[in-house]
Protein backbone atom coordinates (compact mmCIF):
# COMPACT_ATOMS: atom_id res chain seq x y z
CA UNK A 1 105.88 24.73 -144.38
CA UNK A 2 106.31 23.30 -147.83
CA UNK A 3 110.25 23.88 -147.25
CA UNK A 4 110.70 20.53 -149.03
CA UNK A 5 111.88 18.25 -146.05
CA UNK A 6 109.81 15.09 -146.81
CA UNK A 7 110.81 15.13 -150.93
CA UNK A 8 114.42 15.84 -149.64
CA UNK A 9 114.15 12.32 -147.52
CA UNK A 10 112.83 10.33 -150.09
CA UNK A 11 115.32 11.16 -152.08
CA UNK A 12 118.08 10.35 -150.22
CA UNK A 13 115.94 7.27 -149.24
CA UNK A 14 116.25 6.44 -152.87
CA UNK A 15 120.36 7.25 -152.68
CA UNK A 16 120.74 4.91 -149.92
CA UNK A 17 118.47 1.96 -151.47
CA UNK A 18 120.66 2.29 -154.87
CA UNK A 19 124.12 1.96 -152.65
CA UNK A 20 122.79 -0.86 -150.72
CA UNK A 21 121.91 0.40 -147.40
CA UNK A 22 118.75 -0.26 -145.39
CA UNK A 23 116.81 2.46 -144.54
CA UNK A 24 114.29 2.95 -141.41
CA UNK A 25 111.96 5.95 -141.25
CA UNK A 26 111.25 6.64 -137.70
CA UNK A 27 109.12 10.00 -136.81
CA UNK A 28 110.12 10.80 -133.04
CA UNK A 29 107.30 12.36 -131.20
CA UNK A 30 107.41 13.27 -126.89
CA UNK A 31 104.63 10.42 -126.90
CA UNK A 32 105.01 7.31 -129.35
CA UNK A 33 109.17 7.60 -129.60
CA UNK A 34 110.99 9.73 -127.22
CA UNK A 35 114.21 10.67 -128.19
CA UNK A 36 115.45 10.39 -124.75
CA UNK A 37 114.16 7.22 -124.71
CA UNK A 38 116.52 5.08 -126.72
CA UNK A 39 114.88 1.34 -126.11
CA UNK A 40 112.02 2.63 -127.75
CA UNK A 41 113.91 4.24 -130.51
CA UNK A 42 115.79 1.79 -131.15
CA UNK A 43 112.82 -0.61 -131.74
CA UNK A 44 110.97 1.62 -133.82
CA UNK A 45 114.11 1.98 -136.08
CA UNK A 46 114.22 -1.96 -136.47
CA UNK A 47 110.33 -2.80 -136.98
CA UNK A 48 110.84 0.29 -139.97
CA UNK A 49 113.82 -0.98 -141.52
CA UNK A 50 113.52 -1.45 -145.44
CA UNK A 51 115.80 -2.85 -147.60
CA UNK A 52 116.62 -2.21 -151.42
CA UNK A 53 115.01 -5.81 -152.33
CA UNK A 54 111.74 -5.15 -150.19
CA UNK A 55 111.59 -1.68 -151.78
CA UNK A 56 111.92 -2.90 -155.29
CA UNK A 57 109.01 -5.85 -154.50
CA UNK A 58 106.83 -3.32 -152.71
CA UNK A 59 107.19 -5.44 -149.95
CA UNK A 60 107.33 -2.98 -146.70
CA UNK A 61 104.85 -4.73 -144.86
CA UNK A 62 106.87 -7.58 -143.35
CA UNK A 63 105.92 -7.84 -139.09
CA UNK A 64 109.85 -8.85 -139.00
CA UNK A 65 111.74 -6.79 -141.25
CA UNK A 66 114.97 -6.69 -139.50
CA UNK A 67 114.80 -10.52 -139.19
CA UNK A 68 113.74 -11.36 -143.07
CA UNK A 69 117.00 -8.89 -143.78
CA UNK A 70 119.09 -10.90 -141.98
CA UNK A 71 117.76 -14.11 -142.84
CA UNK A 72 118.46 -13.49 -146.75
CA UNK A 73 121.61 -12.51 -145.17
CA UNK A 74 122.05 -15.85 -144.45
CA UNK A 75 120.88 -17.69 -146.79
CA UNK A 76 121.92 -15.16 -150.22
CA UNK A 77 119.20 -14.94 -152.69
CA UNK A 78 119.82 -18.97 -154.12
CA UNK A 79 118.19 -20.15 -150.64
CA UNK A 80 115.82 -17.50 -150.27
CA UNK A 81 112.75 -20.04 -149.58
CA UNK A 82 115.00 -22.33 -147.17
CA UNK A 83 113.84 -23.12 -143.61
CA UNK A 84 117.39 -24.67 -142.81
CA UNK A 85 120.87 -23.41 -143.18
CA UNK A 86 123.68 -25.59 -143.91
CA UNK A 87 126.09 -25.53 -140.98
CA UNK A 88 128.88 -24.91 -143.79
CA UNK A 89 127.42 -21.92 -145.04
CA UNK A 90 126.62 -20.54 -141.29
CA UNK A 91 130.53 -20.84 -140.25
CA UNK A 92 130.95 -18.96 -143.77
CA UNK A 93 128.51 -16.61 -142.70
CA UNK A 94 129.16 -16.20 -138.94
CA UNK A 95 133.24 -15.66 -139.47
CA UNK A 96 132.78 -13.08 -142.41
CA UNK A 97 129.99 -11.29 -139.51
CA UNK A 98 132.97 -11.76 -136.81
CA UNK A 99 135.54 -9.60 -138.99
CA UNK A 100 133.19 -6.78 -139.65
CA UNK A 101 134.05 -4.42 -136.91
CA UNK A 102 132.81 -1.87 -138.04
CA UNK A 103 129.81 -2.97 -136.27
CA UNK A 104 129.76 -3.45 -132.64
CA UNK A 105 130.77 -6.83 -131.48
CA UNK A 106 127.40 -6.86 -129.02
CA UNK A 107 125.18 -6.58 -132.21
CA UNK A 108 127.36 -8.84 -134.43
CA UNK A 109 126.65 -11.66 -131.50
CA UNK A 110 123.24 -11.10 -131.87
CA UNK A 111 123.17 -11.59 -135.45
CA UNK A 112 124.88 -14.73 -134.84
CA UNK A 113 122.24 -16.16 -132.01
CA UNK A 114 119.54 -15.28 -134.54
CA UNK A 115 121.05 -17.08 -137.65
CA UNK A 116 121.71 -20.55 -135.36
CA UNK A 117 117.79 -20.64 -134.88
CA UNK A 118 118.22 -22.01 -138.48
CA UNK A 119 120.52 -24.40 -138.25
CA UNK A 120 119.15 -28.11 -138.05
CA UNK A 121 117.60 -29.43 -134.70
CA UNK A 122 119.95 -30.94 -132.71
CA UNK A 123 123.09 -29.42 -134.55
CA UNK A 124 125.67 -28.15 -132.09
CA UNK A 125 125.59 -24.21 -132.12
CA UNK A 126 128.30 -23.34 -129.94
CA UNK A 127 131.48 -24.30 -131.96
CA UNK A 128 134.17 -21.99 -131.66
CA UNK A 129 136.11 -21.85 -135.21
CA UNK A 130 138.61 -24.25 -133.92
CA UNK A 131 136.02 -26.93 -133.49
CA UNK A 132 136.07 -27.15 -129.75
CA UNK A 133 132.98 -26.14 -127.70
CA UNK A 134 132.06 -23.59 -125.67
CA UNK A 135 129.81 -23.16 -122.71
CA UNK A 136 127.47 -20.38 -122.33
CA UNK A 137 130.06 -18.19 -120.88
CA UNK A 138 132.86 -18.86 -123.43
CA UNK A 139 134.87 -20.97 -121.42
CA UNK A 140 135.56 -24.90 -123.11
CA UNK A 141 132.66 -26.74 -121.82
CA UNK A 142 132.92 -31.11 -122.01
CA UNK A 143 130.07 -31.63 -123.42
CA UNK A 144 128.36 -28.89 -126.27
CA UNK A 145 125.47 -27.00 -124.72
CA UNK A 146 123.16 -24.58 -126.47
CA UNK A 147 122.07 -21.36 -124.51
CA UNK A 148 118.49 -20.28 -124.60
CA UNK A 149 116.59 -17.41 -123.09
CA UNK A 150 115.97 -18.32 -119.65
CA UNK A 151 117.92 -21.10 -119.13
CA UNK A 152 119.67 -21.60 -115.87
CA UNK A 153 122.63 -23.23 -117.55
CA UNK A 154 123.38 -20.05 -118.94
CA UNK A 155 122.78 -17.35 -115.86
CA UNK A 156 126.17 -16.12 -114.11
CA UNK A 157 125.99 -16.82 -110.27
């Protein structure tokens, strides 16, 4: 008790924030987020994540954090208010994502399916960075497809 734990993490909190990192505060309990548990870990570590910017603003109310992290991500601080990303800028975006592996290539193709929900209707999101396209499994499809949740285009028999 009164060992200083809590002033400890808001300090380094406040470390992390001034190097650029995004922080999530996630208290694990046996009921609300078992550690053994890691689905429900791992969620409560995205819906908490804060970044510098939303710390700065005060803003750490967002329902989507995670996603309005990723979609400045996108869109760098000119864009901030766009709907739309230029298809340009999202092949900038998506092959500088590609060469970070330091992150797991699972989580940097997520990123990726998240960011084409902002390209333009209609625009073709499966374009390797050769030009040709792909079908849901990654093999060169004839005509471009786009893979959504659910679809049965996109299921492996």
């Amino acid at each position: 008790m009164g060992a200083g734990k809590t002033h400890f993490l808001r300090l380094l909190r406040e470390e992390a924030f001034a190097a650029g990192y995004l922080v999530s505060t996630v208290e694990l309990s046996a009921d609300a987020t078992p550690f053994n548990k890691f689905e429900q870990v791992f969620f409560e570590i995205v819906r908490q994540i804060t970044s510098p910017e939303m710390y700065r603003e005060g803003d750490l109310t967002r329902a989507a954090p995670f996603g309005e992290v990723l979609r400045r991500h996108l869109f760098g601080e000119a864009d901030a208010g766009a709907e739309v990303v230029q298809h340009d800028r999202f092949q900038q975006m998506r092959e500088e994502l590609m060469r970070a592996s330091d992150l797991d290539i699972d989580f940097r193709r997520m990123i990726v399916h998240y960011w084409e929900t902002f390209l333009p209707e209609g625009a073709d999101r499966r374009r390797s960075r050769s030009g040709e396209a792909r079908s849901c499994s990654g093999l060169p499809a004839k005509a471009p497809s786009v893979c959504t949740a659910g679809s049965s285009a996109c299921r492996r028999s």
